[in-house]
PDB file of N, CA and C in Angstrom:
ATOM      1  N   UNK A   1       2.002 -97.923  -6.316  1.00  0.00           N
ATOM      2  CA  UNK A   1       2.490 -96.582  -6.407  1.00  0.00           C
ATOM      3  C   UNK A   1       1.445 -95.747  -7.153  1.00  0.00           C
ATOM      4  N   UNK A   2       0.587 -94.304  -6.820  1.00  0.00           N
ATOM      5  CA  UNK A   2      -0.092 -93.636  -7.172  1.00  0.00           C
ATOM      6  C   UNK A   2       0.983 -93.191  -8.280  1.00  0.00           C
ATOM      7  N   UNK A   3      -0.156 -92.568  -9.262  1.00  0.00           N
ATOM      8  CA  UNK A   3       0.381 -91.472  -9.775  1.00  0.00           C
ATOM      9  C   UNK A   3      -0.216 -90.281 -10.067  1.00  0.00           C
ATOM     10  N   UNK A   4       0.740 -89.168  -9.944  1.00  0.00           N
ATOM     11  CA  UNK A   4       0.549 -88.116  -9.779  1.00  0.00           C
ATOM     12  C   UNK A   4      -0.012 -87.329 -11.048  1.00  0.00           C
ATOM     13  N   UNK A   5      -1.067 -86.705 -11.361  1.00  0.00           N
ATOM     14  CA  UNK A   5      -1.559 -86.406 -12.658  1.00  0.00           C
ATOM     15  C   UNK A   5      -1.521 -84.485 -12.040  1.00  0.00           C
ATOM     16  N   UNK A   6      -1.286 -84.428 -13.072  1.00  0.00           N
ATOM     17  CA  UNK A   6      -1.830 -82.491 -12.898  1.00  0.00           C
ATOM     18  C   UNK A   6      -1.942 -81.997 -14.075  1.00  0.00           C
ATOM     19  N   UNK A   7      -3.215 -80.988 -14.066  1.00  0.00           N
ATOM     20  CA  UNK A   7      -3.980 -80.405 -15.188  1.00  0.00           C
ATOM     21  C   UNK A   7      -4.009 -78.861 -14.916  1.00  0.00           C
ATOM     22  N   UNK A   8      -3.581 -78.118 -16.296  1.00  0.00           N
ATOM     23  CA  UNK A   8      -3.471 -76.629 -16.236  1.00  0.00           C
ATOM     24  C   UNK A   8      -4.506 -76.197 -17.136  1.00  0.00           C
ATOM     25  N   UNK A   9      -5.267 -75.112 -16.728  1.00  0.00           N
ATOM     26  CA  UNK A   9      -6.098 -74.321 -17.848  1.00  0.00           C
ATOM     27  C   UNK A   9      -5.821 -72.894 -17.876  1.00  0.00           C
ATOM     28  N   UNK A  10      -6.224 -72.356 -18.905  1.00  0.00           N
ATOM     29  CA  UNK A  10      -5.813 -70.939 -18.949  1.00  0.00           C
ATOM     30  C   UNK A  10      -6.713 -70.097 -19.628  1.00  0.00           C
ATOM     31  N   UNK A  11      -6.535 -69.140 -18.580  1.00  0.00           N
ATOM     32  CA  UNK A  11      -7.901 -67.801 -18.880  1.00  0.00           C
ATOM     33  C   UNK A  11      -7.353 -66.376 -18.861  1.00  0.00           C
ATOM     34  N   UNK A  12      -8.468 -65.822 -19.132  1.00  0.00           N
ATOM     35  CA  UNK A  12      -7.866 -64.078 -19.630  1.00  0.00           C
ATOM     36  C   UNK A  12      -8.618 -63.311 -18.707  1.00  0.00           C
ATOM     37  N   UNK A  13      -7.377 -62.673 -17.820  1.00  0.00           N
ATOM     38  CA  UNK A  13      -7.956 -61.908 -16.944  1.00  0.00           C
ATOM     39  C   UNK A  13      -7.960 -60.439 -17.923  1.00  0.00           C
ATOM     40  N   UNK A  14      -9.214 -60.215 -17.302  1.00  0.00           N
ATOM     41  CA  UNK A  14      -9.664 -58.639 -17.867  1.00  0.00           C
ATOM     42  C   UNK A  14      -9.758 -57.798 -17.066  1.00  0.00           C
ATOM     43  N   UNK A  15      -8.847 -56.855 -16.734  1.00  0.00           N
ATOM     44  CA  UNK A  15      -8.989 -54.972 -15.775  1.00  0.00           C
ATOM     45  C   UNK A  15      -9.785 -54.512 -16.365  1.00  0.00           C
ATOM     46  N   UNK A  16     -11.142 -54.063 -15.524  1.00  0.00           N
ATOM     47  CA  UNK A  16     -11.475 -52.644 -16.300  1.00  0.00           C
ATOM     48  C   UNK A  16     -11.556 -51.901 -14.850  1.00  0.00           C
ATOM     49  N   UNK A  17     -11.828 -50.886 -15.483  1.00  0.00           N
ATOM     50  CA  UNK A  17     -12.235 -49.836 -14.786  1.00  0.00           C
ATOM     51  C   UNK A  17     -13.713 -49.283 -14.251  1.00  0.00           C
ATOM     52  N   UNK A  18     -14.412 -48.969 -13.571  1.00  0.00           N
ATOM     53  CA  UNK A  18     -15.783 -48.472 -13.499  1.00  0.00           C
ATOM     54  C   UNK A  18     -16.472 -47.625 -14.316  1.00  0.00           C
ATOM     55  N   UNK A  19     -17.636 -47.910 -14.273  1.00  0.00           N
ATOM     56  CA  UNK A  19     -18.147 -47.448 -15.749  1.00  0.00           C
ATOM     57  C   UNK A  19     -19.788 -47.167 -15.591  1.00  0.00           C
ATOM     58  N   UNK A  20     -20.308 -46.612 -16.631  1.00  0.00           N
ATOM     59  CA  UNK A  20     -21.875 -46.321 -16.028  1.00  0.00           C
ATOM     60  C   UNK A  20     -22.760 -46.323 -17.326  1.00  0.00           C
ATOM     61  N   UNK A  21     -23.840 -46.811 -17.802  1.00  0.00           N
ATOM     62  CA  UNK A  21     -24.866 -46.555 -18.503  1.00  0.00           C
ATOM     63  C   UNK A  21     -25.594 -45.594 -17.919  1.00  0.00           C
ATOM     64  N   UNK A  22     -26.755 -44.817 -19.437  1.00  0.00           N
ATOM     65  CA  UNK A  22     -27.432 -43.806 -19.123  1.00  0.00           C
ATOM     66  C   UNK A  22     -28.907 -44.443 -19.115  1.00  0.00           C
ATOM     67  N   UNK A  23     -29.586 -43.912 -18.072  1.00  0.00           N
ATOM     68  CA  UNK A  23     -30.766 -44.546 -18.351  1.00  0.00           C
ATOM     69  C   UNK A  23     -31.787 -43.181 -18.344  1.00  0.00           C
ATOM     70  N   UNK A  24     -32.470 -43.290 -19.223  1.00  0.00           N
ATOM     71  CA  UNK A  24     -34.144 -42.122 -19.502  1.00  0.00           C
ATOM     72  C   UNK A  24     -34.304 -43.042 -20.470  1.00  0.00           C
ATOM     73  N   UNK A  25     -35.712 -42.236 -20.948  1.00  0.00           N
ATOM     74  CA  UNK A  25     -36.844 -42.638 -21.424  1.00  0.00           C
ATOM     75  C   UNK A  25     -36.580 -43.018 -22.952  1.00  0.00           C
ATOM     76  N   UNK A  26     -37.500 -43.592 -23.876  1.00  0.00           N
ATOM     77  CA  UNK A  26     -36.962 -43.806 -25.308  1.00  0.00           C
ATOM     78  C   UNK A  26     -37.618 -43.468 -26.104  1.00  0.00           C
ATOM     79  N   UNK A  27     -38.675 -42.551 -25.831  1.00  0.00           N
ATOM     80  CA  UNK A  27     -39.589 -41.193 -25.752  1.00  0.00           C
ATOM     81  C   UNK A  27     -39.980 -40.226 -25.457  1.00  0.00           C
ATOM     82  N   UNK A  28     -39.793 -38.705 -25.596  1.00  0.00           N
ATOM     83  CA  UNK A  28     -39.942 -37.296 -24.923  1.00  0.00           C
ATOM     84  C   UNK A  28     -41.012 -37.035 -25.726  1.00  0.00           C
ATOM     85  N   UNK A  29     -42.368 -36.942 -25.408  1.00  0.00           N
ATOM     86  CA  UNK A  29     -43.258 -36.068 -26.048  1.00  0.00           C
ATOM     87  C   UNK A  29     -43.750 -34.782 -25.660  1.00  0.00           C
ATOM     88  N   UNK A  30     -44.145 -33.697 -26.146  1.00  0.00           N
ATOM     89  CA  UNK A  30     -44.220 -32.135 -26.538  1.00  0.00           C
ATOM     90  C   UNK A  30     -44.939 -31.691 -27.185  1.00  0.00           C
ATOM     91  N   UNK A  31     -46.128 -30.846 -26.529  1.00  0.00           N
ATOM     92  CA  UNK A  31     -46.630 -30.119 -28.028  1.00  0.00           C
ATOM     93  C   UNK A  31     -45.893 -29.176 -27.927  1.00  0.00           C
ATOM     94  N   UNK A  32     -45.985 -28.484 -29.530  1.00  0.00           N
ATOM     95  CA  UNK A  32     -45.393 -27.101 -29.905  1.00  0.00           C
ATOM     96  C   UNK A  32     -46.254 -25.810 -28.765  1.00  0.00           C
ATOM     97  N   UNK A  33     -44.965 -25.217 -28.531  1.00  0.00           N
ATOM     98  CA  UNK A  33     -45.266 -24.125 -27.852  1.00  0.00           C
ATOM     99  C   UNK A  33     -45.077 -24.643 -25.659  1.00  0.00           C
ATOM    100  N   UNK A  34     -45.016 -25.705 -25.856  1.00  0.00           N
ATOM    101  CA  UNK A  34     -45.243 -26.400 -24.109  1.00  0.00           C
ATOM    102  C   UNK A  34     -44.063 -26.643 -24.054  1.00  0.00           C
ATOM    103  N   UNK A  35     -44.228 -27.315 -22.795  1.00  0.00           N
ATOM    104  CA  UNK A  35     -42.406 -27.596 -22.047  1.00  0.00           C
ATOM    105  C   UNK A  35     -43.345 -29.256 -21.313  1.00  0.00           C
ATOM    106  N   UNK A  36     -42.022 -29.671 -21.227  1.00  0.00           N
ATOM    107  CA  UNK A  36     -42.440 -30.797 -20.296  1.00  0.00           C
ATOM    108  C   UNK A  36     -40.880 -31.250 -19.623  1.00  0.00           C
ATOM    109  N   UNK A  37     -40.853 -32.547 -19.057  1.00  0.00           N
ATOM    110  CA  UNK A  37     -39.235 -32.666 -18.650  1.00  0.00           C
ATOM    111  C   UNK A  37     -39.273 -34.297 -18.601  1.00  0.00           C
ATOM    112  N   UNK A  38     -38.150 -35.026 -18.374  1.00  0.00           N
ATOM    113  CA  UNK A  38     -37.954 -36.548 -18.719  1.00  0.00           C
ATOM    114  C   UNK A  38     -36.796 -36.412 -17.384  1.00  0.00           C
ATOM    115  N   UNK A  39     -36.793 -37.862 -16.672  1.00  0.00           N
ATOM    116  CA  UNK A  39     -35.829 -38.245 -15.810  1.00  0.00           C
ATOM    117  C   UNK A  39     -34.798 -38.404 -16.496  1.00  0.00           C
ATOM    118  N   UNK A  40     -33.211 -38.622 -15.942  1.00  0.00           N
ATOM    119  CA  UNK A  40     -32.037 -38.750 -16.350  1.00  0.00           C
ATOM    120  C   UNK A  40     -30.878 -39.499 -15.256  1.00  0.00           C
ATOM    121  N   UNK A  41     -30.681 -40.440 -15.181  1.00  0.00           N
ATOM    122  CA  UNK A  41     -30.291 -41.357 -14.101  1.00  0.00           C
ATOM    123  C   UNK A  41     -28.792 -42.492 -14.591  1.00  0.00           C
ATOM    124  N   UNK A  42     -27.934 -42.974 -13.966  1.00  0.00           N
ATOM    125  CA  UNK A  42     -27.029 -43.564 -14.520  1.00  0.00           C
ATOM    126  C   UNK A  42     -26.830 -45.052 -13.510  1.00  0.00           C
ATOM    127  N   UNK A  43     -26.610 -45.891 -14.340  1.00  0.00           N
ATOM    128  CA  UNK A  43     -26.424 -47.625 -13.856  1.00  0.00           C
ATOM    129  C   UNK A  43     -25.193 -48.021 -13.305  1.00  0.00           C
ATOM    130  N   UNK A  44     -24.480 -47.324 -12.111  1.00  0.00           N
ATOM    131  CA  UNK A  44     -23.233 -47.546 -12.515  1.00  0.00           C
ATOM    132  C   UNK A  44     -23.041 -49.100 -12.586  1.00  0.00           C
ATOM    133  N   UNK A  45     -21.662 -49.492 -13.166  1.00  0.00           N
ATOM    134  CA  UNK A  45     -20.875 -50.293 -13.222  1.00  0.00           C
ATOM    135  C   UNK A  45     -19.552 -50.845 -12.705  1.00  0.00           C
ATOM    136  N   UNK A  46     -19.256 -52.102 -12.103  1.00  0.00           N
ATOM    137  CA  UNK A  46     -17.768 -52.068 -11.653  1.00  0.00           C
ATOM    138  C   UNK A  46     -17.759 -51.161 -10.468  1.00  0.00           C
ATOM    139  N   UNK A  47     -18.325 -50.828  -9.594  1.00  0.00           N
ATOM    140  CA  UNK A  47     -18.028 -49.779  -8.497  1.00  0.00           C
ATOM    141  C   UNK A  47     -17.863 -48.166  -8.857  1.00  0.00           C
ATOM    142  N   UNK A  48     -18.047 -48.069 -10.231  1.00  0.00           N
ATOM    143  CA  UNK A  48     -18.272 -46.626 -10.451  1.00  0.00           C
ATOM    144  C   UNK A  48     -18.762 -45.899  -9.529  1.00  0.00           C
ATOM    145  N   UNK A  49     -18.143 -44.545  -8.823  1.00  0.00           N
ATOM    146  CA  UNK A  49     -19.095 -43.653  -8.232  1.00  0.00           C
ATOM    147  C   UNK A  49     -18.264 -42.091  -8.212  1.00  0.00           C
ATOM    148  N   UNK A  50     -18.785 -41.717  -9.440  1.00  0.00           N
ATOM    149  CA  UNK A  50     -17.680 -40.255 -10.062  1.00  0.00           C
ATOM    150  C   UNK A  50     -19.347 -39.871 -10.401  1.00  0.00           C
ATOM    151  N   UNK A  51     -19.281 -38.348 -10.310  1.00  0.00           N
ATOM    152  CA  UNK A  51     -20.046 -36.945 -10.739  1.00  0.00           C
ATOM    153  C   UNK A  51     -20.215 -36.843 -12.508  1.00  0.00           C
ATOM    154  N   UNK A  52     -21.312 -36.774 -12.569  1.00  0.00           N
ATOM    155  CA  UNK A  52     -22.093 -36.969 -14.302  1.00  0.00           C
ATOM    156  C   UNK A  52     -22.343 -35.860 -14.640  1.00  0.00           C
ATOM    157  N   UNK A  53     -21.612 -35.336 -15.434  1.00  0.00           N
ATOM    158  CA  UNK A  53     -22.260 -33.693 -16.232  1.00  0.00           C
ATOM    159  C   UNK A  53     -22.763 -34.269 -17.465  1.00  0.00           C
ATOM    160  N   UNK A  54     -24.260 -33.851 -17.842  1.00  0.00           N
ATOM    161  CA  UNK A  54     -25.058 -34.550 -18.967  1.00  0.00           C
ATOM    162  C   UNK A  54     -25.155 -32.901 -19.927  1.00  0.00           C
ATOM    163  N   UNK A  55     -25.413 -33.736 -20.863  1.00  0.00           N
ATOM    164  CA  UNK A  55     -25.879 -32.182 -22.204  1.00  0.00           C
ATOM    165  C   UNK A  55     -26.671 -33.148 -22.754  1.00  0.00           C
ATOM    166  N   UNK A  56     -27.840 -32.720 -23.920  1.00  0.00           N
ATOM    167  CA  UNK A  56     -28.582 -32.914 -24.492  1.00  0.00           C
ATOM    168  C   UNK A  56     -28.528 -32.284 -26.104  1.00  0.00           C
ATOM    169  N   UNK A  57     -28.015 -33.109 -26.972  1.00  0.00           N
ATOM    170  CA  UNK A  57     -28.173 -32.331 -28.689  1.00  0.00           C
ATOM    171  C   UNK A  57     -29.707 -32.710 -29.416  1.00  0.00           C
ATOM    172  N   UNK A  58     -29.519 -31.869 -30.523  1.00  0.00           N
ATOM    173  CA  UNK A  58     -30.844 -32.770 -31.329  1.00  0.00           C
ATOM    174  C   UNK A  58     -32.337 -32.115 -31.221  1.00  0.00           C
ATOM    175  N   UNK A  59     -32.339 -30.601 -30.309  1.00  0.00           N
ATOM    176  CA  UNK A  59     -33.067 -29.991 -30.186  1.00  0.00           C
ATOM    177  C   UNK A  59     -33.793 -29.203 -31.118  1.00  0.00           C
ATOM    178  N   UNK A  60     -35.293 -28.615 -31.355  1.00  0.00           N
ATOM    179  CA  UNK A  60     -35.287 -28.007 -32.175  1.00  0.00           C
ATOM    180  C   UNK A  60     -35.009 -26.960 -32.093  1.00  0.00           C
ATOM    181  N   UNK A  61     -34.939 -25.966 -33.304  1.00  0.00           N
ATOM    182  CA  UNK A  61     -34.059 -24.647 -32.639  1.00  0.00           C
ATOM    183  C   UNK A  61     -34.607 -23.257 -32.023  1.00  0.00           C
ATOM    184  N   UNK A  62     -34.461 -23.155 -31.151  1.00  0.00           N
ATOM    185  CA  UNK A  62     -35.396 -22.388 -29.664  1.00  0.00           C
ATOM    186  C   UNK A  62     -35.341 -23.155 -28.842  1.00  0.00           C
ATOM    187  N   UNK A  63     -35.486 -24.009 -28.588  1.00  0.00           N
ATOM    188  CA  UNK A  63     -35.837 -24.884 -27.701  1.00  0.00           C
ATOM    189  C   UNK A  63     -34.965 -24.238 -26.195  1.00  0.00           C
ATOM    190  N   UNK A  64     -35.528 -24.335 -25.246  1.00  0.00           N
ATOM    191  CA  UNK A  64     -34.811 -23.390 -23.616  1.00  0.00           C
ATOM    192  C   UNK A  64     -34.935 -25.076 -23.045  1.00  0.00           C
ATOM    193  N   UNK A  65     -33.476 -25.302 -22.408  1.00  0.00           N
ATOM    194  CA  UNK A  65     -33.617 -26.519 -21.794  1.00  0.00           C
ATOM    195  C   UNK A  65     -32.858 -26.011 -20.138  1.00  0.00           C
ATOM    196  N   UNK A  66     -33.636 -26.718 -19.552  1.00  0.00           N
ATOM    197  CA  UNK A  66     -32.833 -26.857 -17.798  1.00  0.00           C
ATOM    198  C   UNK A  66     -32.601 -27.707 -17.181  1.00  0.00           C
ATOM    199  N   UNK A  67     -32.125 -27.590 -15.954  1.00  0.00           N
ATOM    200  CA  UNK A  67     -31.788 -29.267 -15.511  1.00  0.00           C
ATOM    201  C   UNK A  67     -32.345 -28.887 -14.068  1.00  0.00           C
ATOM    202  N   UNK A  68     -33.286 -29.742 -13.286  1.00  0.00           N
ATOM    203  CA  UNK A  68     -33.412 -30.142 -11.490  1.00  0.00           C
ATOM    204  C   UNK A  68     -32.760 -30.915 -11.297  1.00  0.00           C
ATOM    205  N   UNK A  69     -32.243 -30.740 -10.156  1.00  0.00           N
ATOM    206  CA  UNK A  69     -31.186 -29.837  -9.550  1.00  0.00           C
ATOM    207  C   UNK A  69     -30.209 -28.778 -10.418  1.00  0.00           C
ATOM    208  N   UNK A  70     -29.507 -29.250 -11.175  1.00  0.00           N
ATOM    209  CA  UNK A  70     -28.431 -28.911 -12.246  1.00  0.00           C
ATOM    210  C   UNK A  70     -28.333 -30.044 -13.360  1.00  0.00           C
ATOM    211  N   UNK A  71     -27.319 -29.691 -13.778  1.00  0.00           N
ATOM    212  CA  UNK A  71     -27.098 -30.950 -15.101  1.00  0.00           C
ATOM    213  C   UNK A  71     -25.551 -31.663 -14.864  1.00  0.00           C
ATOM    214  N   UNK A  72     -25.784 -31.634 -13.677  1.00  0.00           N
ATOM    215  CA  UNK A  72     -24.406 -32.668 -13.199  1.00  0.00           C
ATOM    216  C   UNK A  72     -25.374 -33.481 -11.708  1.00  0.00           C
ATOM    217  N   UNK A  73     -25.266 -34.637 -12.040  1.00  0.00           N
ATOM    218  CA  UNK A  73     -25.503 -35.841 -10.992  1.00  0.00           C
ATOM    219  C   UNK A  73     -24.655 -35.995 -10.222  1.00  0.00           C
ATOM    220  N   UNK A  74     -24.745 -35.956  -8.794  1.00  0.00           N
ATOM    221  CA  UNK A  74     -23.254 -36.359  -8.323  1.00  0.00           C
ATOM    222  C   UNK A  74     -23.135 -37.948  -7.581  1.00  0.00           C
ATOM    223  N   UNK A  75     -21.985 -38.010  -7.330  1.00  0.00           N
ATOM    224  CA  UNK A  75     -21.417 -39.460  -6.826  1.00  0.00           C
ATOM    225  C   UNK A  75     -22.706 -39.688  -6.029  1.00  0.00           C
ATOM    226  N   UNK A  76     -23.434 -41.301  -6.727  1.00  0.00           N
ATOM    227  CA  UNK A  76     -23.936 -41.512  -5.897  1.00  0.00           C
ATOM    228  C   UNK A  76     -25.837 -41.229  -6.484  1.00  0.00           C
ATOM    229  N   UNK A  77     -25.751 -39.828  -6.817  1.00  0.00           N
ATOM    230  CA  UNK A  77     -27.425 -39.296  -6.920  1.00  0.00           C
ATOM    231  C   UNK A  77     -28.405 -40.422  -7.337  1.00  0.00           C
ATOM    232  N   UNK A  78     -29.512 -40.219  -7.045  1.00  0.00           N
ATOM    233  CA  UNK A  78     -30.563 -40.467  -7.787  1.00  0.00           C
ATOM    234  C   UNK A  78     -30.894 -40.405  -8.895  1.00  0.00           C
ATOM    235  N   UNK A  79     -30.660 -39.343  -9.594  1.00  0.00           N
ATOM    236  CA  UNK A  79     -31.360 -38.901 -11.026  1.00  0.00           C
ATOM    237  C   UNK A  79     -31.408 -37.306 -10.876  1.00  0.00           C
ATOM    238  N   UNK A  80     -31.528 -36.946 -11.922  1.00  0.00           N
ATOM    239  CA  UNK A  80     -31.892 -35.364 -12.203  1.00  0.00           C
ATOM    240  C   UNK A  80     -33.130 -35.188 -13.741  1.00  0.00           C
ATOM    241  N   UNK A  81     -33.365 -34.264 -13.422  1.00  0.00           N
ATOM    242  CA  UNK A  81     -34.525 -34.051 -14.361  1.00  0.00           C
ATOM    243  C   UNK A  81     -34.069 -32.813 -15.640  1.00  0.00           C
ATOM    244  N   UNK A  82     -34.728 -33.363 -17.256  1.00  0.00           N
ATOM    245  CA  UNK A  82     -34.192 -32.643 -17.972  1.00  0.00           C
ATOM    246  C   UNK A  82     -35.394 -31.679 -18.034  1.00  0.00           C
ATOM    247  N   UNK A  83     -35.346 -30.351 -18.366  1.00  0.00           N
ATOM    248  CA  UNK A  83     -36.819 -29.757 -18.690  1.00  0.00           C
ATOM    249  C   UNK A  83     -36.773 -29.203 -20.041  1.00  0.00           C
ATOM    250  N   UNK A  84     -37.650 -29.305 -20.631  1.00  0.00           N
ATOM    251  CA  UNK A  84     -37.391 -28.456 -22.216  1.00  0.00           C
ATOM    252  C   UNK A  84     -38.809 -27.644 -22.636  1.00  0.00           C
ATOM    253  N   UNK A  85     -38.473 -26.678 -22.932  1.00  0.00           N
ATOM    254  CA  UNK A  85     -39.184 -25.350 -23.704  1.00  0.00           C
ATOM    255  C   UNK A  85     -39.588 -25.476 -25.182  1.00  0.00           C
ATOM    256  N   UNK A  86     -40.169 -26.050 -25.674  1.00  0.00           N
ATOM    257  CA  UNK A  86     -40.357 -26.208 -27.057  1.00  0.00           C
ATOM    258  C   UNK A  86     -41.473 -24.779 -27.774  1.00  0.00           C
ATOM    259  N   UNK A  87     -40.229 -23.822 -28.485  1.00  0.00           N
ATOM    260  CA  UNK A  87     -40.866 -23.094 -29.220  1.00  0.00           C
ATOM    261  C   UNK A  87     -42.398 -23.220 -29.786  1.00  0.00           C
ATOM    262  N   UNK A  88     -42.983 -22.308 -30.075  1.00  0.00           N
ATOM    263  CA  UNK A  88     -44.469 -22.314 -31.143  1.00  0.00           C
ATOM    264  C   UNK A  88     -43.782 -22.368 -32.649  1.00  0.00           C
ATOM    265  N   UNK A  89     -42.877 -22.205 -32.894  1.00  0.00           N
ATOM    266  CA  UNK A  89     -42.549 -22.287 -34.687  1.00  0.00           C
ATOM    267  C   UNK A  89     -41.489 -23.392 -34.678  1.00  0.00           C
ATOM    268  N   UNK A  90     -41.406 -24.306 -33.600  1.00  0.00           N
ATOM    269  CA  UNK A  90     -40.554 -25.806 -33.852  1.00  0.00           C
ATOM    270  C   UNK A  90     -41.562 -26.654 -34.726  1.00  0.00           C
ATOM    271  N   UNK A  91     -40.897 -27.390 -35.643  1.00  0.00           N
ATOM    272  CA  UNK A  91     -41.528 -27.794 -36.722  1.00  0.00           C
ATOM    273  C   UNK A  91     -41.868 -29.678 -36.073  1.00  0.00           C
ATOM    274  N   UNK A  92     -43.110 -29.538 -36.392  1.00  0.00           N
ATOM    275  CA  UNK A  92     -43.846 -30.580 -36.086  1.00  0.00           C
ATOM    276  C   UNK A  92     -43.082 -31.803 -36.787  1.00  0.00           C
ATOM    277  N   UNK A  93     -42.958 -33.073 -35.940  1.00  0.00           N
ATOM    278  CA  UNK A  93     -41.887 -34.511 -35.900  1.00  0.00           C
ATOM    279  C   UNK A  93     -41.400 -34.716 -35.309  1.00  0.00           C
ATOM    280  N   UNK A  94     -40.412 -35.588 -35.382  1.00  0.00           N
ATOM    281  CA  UNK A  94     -39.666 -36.466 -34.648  1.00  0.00           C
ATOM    282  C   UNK A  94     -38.238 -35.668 -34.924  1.00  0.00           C
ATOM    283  N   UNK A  95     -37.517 -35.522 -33.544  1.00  0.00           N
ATOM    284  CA  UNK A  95     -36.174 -35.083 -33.685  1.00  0.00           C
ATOM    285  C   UNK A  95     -35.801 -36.332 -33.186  1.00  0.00           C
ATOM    286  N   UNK A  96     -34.261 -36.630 -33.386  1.00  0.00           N
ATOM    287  CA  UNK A  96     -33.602 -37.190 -32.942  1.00  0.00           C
ATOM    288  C   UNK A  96     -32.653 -36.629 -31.380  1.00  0.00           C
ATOM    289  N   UNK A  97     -32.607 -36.880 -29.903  1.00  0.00           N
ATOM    290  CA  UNK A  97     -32.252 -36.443 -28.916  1.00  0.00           C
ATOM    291  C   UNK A  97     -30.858 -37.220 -29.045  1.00  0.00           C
ATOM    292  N   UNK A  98     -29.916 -36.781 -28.426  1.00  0.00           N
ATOM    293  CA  UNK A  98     -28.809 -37.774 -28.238  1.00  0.00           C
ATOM    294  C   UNK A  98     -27.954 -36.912 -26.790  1.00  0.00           C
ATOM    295  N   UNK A  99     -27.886 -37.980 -25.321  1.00  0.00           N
ATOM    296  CA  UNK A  99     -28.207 -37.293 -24.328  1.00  0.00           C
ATOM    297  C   UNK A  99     -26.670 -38.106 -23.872  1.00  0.00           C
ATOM    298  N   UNK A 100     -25.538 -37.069 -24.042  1.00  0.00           N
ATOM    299  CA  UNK A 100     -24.135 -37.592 -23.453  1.00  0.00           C
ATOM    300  C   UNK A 100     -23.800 -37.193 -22.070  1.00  0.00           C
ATOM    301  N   UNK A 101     -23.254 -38.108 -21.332  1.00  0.00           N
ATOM    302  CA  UNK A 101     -22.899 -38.337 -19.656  1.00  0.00           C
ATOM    303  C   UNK A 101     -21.407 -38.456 -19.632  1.00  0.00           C
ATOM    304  N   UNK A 102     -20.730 -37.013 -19.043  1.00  0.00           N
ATOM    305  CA  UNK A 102     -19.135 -36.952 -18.973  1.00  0.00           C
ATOM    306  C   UNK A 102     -19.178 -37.084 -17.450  1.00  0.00           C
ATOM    307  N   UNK A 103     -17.883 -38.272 -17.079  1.00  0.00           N
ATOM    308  CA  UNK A 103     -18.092 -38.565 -15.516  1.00  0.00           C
ATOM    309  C   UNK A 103     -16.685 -36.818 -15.157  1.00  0.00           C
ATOM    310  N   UNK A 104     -16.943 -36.472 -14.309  1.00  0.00           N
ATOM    311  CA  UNK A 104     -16.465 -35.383 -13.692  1.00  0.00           C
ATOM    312  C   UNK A 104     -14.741 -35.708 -13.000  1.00  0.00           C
TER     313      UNK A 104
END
């Protein structure tokens, strides 16, 4: 007569939802008085595919910033480009940028 053995294990299912990292550069350089611009692109995650409105803080103050195309990525894009205007009386250093991505 066999016998019948049976073995249970137990795991944790996890829901999430779709989701996206930001990806640019981990350097913007500028002289005073010039403009230049940095790519701005997102990794999605989980099947993410929702519209990215980005802003940029941490500027010095003057600073004229724009976005190619705009400053919303949509489902899907490539990337968009940030451009920035750096005053002649922005004070020479290192700012800190901090570049937030609201999905739409």
């Amino acid at each position: 007569m066999a016998i019948t053995k049976t073995k249970t294990i137990t795991l944790t299912l996890e829901v999430q939802e779709g989701d996206f990292t930001i990806i640019a550069p981990d350097t913007f350089t500028v002289k005073v008085g010039e403009a230049g611009s940095f790519p701005v692109a997102i990794q999605p995650l989980l099947g993410f595919n929702e519209a990215i409105k980005f802003s940029v803080t941490g500027w010095p103050v003057g600073t004229v910033v724009t976005w190619t195309p705009s400053d919303t990525l949509s489902a899907g894009g490539a990337g968009i480009q940030c451009h920035a205007a750096i005053p002649l009386n922005a004070p020479v250093g290192d700012s800190t940028l901090t570049i937030t991505g609201v999905s739409q």
